[in-house]
N, C-alpha and C. Protein backbone atom coordinates (compact mmCIF):
# COMPACT_ATOMS: atom_id res chain seq x y z
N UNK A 1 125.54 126.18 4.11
CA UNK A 1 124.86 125.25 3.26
C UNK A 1 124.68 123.92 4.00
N UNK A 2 123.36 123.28 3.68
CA UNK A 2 123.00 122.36 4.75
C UNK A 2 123.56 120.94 3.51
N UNK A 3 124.20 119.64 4.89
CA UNK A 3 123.77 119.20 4.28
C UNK A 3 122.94 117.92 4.66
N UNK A 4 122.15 116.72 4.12
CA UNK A 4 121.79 115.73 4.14
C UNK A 4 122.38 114.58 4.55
N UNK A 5 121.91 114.04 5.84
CA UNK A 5 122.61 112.93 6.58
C UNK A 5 122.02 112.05 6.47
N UNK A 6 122.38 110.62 5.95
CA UNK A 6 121.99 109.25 6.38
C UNK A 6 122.52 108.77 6.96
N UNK A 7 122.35 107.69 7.70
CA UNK A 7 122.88 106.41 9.01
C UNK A 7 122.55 105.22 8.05
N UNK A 8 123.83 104.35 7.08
CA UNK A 8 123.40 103.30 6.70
C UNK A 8 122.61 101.85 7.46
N UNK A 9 122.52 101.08 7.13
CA UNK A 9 121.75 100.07 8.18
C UNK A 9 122.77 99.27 9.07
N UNK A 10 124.45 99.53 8.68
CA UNK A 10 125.22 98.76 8.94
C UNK A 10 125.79 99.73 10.32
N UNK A 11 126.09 101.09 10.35
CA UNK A 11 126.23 102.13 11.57
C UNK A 11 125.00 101.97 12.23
N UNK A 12 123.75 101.95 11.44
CA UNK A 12 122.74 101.70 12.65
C UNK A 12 122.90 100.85 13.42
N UNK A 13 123.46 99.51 13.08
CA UNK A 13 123.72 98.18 14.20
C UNK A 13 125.14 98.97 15.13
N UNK A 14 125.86 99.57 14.21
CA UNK A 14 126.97 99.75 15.31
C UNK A 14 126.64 100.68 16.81
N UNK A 15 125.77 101.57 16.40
CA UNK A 15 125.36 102.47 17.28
C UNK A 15 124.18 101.68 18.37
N UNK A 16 123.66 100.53 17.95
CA UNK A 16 122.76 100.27 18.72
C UNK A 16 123.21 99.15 19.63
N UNK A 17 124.56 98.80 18.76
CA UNK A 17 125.38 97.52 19.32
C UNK A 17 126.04 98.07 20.86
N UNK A 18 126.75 99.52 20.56
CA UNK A 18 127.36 100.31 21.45
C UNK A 18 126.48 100.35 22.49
N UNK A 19 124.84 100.87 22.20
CA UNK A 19 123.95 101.26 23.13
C UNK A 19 123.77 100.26 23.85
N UNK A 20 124.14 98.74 23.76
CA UNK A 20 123.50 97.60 24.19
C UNK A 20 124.96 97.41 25.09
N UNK A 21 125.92 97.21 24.72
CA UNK A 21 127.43 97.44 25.38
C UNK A 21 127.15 98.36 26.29
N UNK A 22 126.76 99.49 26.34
CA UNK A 22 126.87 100.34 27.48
C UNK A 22 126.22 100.25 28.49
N UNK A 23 124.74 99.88 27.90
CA UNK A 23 123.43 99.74 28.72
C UNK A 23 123.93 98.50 29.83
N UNK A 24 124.46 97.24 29.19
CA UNK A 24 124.88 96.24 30.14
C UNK A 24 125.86 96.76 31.05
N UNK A 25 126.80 97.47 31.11
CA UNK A 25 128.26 97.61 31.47
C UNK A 25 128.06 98.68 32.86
N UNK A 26 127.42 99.74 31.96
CA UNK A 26 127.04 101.14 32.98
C UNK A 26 126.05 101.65 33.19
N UNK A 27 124.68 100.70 32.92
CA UNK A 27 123.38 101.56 32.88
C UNK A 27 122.23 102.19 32.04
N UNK A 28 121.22 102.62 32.10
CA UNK A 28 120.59 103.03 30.99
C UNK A 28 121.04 104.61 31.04
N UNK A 29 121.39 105.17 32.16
CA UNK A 29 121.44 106.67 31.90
C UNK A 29 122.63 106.85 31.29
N UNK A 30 123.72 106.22 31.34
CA UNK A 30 125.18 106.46 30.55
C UNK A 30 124.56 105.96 29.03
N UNK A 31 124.01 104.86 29.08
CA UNK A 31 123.93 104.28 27.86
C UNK A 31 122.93 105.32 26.70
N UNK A 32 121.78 106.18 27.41
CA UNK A 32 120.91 106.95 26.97
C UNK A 32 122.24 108.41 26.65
N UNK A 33 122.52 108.48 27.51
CA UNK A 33 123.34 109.70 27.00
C UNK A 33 124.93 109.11 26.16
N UNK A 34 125.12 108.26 25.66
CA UNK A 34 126.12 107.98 24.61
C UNK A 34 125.57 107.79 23.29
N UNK A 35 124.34 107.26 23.40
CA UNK A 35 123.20 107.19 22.17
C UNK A 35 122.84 108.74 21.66
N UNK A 36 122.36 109.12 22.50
CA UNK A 36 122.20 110.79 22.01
C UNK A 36 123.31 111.55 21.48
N UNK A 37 124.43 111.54 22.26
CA UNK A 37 125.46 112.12 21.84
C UNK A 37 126.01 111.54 20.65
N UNK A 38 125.59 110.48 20.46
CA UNK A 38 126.35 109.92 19.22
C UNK A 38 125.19 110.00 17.65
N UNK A 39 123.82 110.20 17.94
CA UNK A 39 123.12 110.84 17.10
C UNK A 39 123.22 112.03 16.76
N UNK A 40 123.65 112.99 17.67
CA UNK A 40 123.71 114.30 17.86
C UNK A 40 125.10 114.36 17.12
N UNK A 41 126.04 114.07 17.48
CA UNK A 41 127.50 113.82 16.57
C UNK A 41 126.84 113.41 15.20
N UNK A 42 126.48 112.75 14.99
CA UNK A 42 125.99 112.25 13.40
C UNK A 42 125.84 113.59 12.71
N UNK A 43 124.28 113.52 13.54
CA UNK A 43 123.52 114.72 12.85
C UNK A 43 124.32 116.72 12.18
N UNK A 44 125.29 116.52 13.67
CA UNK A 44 126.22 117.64 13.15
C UNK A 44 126.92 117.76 11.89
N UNK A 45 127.09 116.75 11.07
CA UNK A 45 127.99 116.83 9.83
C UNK A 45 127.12 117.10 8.68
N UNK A 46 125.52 117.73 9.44
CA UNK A 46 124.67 118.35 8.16
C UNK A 46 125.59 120.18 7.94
N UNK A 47 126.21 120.13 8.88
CA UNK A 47 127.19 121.36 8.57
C UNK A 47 128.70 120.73 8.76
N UNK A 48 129.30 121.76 7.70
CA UNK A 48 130.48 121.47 7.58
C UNK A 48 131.16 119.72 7.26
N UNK A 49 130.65 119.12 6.70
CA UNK A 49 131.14 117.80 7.00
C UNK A 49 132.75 117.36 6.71
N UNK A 50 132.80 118.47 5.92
CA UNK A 50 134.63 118.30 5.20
C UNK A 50 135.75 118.39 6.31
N UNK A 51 135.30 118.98 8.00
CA UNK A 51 135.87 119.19 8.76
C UNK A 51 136.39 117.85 9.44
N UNK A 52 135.57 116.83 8.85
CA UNK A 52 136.67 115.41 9.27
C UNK A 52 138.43 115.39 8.80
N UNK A 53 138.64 114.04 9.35
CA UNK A 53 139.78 114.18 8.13
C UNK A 53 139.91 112.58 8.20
N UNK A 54 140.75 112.31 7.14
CA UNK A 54 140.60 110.85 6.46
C UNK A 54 141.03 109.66 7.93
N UNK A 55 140.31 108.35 7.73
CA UNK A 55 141.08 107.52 8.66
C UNK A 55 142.48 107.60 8.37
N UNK A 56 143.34 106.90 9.31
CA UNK A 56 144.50 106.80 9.13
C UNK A 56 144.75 105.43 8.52
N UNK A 57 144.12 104.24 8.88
CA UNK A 57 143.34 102.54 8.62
C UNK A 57 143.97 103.01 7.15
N UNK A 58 142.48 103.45 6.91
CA UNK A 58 142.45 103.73 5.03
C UNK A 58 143.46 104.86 4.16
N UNK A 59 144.03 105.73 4.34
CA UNK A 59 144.63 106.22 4.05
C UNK A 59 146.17 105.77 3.89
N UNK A 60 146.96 104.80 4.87
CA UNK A 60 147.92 103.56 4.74
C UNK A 60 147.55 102.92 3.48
N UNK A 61 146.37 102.70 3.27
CA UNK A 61 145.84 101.30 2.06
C UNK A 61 145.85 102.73 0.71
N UNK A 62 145.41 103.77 0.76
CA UNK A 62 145.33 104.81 -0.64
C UNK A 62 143.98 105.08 -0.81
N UNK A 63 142.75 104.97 0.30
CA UNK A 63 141.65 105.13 0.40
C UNK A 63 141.52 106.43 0.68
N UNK A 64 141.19 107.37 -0.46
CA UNK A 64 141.08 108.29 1.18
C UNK A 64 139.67 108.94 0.55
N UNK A 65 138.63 107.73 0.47
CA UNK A 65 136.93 109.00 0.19
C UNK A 65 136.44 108.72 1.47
N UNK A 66 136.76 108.50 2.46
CA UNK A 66 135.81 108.44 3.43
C UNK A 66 137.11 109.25 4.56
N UNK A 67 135.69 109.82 5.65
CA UNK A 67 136.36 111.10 6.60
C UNK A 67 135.79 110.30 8.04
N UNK A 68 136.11 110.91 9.32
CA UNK A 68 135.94 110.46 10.09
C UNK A 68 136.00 111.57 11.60
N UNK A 69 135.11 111.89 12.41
CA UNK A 69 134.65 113.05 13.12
C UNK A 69 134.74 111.62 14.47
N UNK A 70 134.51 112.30 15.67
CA UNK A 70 134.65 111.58 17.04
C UNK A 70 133.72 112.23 18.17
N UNK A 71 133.23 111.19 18.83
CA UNK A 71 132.62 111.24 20.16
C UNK A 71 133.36 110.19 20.38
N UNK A 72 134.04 111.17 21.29
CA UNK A 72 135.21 109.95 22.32
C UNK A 72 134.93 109.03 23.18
N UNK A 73 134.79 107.89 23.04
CA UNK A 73 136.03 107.21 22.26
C UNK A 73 135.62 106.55 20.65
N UNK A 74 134.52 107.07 20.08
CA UNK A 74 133.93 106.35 19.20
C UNK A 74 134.43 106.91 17.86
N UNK A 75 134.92 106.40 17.10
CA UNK A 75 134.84 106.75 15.79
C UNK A 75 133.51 106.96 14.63
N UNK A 76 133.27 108.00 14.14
CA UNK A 76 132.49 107.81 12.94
C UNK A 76 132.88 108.02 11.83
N UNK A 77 132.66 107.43 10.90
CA UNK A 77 133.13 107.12 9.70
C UNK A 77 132.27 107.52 8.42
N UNK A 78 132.24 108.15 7.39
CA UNK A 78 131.15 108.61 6.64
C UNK A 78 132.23 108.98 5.27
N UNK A 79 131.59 109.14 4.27
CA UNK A 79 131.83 109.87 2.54
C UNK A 79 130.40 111.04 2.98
N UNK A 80 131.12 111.80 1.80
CA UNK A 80 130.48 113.12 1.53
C UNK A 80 130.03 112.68 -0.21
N UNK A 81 128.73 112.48 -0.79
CA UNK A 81 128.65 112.24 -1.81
C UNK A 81 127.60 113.56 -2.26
N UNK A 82 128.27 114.63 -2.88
CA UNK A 82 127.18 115.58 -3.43
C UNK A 82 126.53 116.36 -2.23
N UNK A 83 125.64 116.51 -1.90
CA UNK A 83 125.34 117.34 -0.95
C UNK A 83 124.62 116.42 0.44
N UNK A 84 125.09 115.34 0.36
CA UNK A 84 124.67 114.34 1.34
C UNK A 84 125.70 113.48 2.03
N UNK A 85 125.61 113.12 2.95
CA UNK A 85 126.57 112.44 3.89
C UNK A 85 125.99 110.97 4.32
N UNK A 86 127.06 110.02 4.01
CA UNK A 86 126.40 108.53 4.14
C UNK A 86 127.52 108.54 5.35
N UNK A 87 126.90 108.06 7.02
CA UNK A 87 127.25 107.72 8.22
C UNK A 87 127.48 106.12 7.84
N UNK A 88 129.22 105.30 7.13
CA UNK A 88 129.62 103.95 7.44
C UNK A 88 129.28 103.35 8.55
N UNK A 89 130.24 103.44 9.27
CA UNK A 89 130.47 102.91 10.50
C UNK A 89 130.39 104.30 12.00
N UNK A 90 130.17 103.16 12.60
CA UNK A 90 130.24 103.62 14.29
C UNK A 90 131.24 102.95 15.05
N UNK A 91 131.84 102.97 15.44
CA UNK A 91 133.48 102.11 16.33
C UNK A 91 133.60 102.36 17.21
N UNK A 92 134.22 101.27 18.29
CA UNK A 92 134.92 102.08 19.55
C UNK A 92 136.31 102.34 18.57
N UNK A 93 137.00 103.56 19.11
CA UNK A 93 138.33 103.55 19.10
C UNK A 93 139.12 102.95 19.88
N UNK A 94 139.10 102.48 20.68
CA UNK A 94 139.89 101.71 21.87
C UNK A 94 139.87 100.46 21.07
N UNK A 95 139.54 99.89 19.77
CA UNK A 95 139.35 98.44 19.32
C UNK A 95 140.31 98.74 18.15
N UNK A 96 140.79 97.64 17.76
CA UNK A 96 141.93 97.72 16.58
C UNK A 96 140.99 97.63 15.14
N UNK A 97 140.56 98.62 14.58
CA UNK A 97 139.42 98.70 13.88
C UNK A 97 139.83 98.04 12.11
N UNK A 98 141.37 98.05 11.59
CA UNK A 98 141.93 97.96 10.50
C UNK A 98 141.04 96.99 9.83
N UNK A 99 140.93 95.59 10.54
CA UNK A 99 139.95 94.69 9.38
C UNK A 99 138.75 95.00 9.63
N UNK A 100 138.26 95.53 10.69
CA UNK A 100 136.27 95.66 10.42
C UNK A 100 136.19 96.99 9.19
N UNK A 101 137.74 97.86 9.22
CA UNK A 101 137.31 99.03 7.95
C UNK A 101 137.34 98.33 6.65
N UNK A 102 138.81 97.38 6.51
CA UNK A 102 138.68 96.96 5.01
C UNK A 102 137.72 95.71 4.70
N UNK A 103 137.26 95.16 6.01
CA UNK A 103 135.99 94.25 5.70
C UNK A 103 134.19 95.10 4.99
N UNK A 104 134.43 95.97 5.76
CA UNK A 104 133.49 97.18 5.53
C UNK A 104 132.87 98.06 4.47
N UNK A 105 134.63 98.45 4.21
CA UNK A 105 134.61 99.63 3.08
C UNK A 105 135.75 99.23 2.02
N UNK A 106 136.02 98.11 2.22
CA UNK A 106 136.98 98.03 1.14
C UNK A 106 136.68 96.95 0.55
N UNK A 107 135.55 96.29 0.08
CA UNK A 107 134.59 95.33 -0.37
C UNK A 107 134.83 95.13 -1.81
């Protein structure tokens, strides 16, 4: 069963923020292939999306509707609402992410 993926407008900046971080750091060809892979990661949670499992951030606090899948080192962050998947956030994991989640998602 398929399901329906969105990229809110707020993961869109994160993913494009990353692309702009990389592009400076290592290039357009690293930066082109972390962008893809990290669309391509998105796009995969039109199957199976339950195969995340909860942050650890939010789950400490008693949050636990939102799941979280990886392209290493990046975190993605998403809820499963009905047969559709809302993509939160995009993260490095290497960053201490606790207040950009409860600034984020705990509003």
């Amino acid at each position: 069963m398929k399901y329906q993926v969105f990229v809110v407008a707020e993961a869109e900046e994160d993913i494009m923020d990353i692309y702009r971080y990389v592009l400076r750091a290592d290039g357009r060809a690293r930066a082109n292939h972390v962008l893809r892979n990290l669309r391509k990661t998105c796009q995969s949670l039109a199957q199976m999306p339950q195969r995340g499992h909860c942050p650890p951030e939010l789950e400490q606090v008693g949050v636990r509707g939102h799941r979280e899948i990886h392209f290493k080192p990046y975190r993605i962050i998403y809820q499963i609402m009905g047969r559709k998947v809302f993509i939160d956030c995009v993260l490095d994991g290497r960053r201490a992410v606790q207040d950009i989640l409860e600034r984020r998602l705990l509003r």
